[in-house]
PDB file of N, CA and C in Angstrom:
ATOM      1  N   UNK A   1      41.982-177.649-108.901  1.00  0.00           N
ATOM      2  CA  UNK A   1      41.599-176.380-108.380  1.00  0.00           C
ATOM      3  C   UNK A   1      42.597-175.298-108.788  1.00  0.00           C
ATOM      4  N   UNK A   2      43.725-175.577-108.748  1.00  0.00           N
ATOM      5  CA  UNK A   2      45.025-174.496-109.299  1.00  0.00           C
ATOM      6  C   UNK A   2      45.056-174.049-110.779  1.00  0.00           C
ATOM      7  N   UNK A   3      44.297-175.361-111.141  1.00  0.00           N
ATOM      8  CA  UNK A   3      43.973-174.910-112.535  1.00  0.00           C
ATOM      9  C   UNK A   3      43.447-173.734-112.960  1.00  0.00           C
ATOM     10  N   UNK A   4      42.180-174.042-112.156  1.00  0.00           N
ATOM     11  CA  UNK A   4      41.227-172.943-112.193  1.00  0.00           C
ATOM     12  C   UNK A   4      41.377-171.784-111.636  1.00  0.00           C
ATOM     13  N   UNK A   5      41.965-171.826-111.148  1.00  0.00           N
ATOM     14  CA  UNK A   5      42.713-170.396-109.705  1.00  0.00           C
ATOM     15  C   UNK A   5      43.304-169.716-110.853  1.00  0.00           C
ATOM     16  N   UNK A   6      44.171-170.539-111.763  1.00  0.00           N
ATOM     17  CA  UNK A   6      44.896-169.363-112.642  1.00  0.00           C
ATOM     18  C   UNK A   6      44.075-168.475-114.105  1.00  0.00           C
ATOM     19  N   UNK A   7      42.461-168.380-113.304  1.00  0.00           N
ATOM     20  CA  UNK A   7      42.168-167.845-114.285  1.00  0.00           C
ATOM     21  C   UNK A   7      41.038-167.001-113.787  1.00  0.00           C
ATOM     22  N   UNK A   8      41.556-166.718-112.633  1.00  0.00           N
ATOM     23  CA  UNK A   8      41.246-165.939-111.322  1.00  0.00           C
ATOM     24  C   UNK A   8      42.153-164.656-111.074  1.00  0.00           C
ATOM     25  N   UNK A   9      41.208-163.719-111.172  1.00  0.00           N
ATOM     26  CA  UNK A   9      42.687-162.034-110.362  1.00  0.00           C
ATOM     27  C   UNK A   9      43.230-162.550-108.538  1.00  0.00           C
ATOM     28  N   UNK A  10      43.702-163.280-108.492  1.00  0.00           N
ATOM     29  CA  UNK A  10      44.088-163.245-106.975  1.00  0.00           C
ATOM     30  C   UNK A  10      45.238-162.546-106.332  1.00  0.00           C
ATOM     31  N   UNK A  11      46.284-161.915-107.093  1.00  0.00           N
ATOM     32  CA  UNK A  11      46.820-160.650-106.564  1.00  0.00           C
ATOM     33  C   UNK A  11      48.119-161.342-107.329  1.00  0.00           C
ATOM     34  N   UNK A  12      48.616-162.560-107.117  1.00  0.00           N
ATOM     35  CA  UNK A  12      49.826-163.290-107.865  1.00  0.00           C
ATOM     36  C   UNK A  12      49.177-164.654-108.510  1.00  0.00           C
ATOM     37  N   UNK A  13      50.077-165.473-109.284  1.00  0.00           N
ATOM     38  CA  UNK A  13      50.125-166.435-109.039  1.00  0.00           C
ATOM     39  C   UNK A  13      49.788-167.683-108.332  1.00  0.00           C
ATOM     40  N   UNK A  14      48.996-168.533-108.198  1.00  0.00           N
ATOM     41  CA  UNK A  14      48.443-169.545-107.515  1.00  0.00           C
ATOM     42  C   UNK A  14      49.783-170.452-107.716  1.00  0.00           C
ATOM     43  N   UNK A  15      50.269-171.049-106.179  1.00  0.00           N
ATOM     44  CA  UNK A  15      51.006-171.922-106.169  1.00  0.00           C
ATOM     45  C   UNK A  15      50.570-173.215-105.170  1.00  0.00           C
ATOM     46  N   UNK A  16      49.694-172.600-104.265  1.00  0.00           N
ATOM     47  CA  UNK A  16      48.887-174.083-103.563  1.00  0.00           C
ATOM     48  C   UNK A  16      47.873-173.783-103.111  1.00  0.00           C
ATOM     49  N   UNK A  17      47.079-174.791-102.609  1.00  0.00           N
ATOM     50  CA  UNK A  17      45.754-174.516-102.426  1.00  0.00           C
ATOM     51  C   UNK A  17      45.427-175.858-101.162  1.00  0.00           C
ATOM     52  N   UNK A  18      44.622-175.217-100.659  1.00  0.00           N
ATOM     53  CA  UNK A  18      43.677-176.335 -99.121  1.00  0.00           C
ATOM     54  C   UNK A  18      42.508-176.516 -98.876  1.00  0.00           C
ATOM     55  N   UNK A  19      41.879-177.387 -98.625  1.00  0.00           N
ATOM     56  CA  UNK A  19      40.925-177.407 -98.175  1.00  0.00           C
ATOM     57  C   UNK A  19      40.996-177.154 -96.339  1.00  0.00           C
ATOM     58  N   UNK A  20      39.988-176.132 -95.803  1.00  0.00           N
ATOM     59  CA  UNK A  20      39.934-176.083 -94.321  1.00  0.00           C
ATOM     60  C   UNK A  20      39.284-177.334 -93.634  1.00  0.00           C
ATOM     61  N   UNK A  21      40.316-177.851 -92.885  1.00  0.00           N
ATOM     62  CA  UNK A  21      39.583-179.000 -92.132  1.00  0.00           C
ATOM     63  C   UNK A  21      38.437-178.592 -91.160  1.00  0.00           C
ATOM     64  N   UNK A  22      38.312-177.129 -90.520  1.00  0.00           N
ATOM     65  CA  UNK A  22      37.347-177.056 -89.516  1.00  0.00           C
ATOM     66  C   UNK A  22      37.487-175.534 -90.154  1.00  0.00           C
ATOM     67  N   UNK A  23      35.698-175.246 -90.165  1.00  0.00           N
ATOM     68  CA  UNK A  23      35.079-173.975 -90.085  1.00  0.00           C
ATOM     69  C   UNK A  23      36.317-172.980 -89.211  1.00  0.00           C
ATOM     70  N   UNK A  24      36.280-173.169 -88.271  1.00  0.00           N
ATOM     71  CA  UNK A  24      37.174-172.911 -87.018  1.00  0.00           C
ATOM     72  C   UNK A  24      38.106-171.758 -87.877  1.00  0.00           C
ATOM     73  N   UNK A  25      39.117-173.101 -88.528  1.00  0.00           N
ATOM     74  CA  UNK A  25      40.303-171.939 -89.040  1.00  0.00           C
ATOM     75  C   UNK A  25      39.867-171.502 -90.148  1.00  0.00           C
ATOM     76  N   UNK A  26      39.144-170.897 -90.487  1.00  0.00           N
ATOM     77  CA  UNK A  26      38.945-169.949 -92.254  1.00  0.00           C
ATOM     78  C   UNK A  26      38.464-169.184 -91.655  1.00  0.00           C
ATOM     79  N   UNK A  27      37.804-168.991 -90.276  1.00  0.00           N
ATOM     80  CA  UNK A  27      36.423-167.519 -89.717  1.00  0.00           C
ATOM     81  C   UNK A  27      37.007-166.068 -89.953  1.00  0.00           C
ATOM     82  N   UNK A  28      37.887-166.223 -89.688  1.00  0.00           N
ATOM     83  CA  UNK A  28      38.851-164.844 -89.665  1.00  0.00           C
ATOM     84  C   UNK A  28      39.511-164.355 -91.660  1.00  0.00           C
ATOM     85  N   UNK A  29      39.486-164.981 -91.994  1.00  0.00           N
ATOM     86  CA  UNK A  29      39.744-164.781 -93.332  1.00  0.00           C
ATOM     87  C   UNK A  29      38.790-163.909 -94.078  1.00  0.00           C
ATOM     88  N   UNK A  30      39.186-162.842 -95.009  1.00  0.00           N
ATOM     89  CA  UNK A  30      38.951-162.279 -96.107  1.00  0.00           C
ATOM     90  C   UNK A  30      37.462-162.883 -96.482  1.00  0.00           C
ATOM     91  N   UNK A  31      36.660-162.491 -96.855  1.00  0.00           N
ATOM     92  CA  UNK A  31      35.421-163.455 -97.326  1.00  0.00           C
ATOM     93  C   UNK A  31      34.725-164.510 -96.934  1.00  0.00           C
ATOM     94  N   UNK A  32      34.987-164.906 -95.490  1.00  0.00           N
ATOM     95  CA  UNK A  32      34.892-166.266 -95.413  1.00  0.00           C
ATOM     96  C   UNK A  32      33.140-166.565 -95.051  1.00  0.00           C
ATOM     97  N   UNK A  33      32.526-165.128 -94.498  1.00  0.00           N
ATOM     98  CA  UNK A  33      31.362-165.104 -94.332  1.00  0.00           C
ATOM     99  C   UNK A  33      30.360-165.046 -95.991  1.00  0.00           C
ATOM    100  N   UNK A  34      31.074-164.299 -96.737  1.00  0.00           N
ATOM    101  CA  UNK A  34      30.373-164.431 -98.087  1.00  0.00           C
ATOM    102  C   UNK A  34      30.562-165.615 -98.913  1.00  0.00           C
ATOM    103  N   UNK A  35      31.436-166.094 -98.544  1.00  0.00           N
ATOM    104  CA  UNK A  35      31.505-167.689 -99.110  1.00  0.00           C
ATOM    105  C   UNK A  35      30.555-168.621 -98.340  1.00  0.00           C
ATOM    106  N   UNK A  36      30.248-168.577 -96.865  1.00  0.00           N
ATOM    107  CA  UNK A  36      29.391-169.541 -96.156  1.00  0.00           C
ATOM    108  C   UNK A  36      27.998-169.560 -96.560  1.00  0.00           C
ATOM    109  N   UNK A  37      27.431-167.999 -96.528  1.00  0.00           N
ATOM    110  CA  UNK A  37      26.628-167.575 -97.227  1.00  0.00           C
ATOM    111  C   UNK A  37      26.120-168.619 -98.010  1.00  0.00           C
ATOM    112  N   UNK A  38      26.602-168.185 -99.046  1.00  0.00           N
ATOM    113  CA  UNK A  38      26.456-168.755-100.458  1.00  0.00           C
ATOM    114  C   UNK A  38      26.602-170.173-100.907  1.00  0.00           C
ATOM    115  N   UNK A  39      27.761-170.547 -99.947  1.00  0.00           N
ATOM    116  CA  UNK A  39      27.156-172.189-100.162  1.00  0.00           C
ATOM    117  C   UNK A  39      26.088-172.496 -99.023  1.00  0.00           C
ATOM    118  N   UNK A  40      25.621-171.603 -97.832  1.00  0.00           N
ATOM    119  CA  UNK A  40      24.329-172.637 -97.187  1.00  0.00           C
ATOM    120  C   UNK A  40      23.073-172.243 -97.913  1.00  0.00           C
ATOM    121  N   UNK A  41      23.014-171.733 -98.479  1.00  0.00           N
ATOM    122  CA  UNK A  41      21.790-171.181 -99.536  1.00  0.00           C
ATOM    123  C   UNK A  41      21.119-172.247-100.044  1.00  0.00           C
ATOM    124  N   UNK A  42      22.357-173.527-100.377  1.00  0.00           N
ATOM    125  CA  UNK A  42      21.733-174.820-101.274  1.00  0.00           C
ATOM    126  C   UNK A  42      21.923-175.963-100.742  1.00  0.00           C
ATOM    127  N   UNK A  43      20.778-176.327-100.359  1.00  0.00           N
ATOM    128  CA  UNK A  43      20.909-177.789 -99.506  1.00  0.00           C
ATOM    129  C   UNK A  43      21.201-178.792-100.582  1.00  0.00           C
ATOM    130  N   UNK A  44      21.858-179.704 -99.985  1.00  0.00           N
ATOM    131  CA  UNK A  44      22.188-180.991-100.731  1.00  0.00           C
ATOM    132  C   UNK A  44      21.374-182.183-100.604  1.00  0.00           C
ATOM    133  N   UNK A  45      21.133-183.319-101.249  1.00  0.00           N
ATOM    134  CA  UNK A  45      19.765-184.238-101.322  1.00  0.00           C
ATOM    135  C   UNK A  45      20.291-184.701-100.910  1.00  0.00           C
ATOM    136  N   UNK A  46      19.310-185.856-100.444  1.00  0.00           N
ATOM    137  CA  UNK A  46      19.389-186.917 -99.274  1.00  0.00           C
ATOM    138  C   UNK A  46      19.640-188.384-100.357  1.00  0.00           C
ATOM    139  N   UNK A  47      19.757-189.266 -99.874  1.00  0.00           N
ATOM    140  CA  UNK A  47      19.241-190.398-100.229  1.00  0.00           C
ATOM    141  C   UNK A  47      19.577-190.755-101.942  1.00  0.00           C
ATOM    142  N   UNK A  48      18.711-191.363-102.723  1.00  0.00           N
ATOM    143  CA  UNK A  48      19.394-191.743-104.352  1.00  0.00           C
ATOM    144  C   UNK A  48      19.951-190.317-104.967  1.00  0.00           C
ATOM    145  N   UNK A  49      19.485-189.229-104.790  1.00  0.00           N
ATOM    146  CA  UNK A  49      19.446-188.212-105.406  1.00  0.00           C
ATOM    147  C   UNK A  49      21.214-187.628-104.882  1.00  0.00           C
ATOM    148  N   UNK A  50      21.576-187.801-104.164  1.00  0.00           N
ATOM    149  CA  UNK A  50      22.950-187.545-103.491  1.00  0.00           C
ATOM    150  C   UNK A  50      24.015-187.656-104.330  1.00  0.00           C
ATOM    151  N   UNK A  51      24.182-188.978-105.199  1.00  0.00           N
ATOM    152  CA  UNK A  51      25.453-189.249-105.678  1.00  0.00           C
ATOM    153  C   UNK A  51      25.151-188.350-107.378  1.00  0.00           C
ATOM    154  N   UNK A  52      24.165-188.097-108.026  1.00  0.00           N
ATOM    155  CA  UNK A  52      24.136-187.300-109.183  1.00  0.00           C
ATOM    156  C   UNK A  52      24.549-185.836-108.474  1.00  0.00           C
ATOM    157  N   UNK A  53      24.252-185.754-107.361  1.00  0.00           N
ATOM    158  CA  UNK A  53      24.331-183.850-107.146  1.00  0.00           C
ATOM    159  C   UNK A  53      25.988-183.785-106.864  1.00  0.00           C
ATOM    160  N   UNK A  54      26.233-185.218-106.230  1.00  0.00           N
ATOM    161  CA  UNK A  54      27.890-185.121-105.808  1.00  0.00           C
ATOM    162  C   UNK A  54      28.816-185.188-107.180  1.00  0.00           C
ATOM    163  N   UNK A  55      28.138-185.827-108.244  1.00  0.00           N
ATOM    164  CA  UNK A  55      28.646-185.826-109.311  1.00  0.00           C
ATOM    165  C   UNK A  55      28.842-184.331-110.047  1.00  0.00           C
ATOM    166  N   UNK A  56      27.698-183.744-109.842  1.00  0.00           N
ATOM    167  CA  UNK A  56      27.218-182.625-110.886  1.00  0.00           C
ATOM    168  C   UNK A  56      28.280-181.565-110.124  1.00  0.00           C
ATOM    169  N   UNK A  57      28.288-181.441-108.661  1.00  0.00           N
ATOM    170  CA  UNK A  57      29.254-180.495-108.031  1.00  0.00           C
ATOM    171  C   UNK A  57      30.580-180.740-108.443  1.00  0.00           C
ATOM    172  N   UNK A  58      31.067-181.859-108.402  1.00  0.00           N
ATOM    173  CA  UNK A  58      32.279-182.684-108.552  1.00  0.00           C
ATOM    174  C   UNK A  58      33.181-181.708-109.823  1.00  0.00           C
ATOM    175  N   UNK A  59      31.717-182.214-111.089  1.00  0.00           N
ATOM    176  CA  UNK A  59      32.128-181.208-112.513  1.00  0.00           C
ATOM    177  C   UNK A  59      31.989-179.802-112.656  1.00  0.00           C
ATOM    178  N   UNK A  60      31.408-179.157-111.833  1.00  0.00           N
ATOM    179  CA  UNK A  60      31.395-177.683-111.608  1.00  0.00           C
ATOM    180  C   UNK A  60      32.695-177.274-111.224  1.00  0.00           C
ATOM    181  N   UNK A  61      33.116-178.038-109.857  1.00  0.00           N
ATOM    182  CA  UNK A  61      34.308-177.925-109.480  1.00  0.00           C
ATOM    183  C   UNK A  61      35.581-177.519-110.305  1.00  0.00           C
ATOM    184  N   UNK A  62      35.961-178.592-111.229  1.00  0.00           N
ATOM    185  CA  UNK A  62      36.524-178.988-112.128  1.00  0.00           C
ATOM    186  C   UNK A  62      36.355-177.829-112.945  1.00  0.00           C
ATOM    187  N   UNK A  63      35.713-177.153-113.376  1.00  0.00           N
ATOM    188  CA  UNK A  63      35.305-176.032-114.444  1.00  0.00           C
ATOM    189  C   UNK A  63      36.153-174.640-113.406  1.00  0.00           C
ATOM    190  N   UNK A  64      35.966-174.761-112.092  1.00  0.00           N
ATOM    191  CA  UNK A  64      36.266-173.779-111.375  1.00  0.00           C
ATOM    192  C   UNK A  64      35.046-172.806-110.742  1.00  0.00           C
ATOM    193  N   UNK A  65      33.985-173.702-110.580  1.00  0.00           N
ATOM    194  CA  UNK A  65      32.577-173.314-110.115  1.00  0.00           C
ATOM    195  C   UNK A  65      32.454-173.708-108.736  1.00  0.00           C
ATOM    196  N   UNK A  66      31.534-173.325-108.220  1.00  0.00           N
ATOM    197  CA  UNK A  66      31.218-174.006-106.526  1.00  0.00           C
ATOM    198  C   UNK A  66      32.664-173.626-105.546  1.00  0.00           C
ATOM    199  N   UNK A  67      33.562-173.114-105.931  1.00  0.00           N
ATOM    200  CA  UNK A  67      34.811-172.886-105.004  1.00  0.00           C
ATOM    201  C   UNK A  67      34.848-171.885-104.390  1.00  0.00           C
ATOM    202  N   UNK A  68      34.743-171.238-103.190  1.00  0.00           N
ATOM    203  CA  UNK A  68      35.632-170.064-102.865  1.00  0.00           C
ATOM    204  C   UNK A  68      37.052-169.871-102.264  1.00  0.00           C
ATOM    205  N   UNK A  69      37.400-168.867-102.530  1.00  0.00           N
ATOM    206  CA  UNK A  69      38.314-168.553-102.062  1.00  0.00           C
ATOM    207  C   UNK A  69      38.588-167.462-101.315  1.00  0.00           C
ATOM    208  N   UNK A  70      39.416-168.110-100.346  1.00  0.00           N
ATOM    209  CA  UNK A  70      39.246-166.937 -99.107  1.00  0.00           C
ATOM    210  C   UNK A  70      41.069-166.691 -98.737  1.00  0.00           C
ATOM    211  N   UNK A  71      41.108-165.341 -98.792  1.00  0.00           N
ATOM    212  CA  UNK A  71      42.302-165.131 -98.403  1.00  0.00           C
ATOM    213  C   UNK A  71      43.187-163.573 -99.159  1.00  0.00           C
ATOM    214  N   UNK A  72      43.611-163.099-100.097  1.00  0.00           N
ATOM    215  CA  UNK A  72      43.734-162.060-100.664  1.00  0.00           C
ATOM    216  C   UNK A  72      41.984-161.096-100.839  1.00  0.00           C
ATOM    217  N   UNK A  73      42.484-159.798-100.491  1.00  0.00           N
ATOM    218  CA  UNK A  73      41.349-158.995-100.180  1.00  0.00           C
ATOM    219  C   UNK A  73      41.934-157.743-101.229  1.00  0.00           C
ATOM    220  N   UNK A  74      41.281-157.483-102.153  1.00  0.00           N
ATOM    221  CA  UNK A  74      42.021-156.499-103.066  1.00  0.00           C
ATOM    222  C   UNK A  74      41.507-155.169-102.584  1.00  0.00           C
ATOM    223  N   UNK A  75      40.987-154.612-101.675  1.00  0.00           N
ATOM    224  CA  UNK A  75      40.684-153.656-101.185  1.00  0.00           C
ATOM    225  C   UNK A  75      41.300-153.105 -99.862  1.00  0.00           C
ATOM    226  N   UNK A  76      42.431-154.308 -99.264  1.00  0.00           N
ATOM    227  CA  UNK A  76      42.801-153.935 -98.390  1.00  0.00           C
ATOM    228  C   UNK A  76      44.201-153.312 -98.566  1.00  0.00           C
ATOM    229  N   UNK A  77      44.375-151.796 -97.573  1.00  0.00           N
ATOM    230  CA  UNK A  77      45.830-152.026 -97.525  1.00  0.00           C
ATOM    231  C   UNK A  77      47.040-152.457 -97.592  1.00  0.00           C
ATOM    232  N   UNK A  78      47.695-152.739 -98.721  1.00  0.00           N
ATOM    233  CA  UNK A  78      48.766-153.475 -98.541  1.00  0.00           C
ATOM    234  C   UNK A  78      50.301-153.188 -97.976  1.00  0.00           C
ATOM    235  N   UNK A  79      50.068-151.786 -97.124  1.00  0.00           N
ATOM    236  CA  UNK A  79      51.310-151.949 -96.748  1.00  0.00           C
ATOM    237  C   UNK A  79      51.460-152.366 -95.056  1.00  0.00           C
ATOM    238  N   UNK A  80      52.521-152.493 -94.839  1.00  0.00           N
ATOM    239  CA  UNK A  80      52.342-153.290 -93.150  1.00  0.00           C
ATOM    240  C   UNK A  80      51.949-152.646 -92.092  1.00  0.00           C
ATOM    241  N   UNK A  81      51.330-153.264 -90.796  1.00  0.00           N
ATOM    242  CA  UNK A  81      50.508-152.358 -90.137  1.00  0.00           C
ATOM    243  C   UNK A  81      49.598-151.674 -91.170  1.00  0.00           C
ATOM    244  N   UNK A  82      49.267-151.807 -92.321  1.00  0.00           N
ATOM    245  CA  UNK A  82      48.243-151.028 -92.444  1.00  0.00           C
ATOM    246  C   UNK A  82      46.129-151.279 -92.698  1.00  0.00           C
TER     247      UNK A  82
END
């Protein structure tokens, strides 16, 4: 994923990256509603069809597809309190 981050405008440098264990903590973040969005748009298959789509996401991934990122907002104020 850092791979791919560095070929991303994210304001610096990518030095780590997480996955959110619970919806919970990302709600408040930068984008986090336009990222939910967009991944519930596409349901995932059930049954035989599951492990090709987990595959096919898997390699999107890898390319730097299917990810968001939530957290730097280039429109916001950057100075403190602001």
């Amino acid at each position: 994923m850092l791979q791919s981050a560095r070929t991303l405008d994210l304001g610096a440098a990518p030095v780590a990256a997480r996955v959110c264990p619970a919806v919970k903590i990302a709600r408040d973040a930068p984008f986090f509603y336009e990222a939910l969005f967009d991944m519930a748009r596409t349901a995932s298959p059930y049954g035989k069809k599951y492990g090709k789509w987990r595959k096919d996401k898997g390699a999107l991934m890898e390319q730097g597809k299917e990810i968001w990122y939530l957290g730097f907002d280039p429109t916001a104020d950057a100075t403190p309190g602001g």
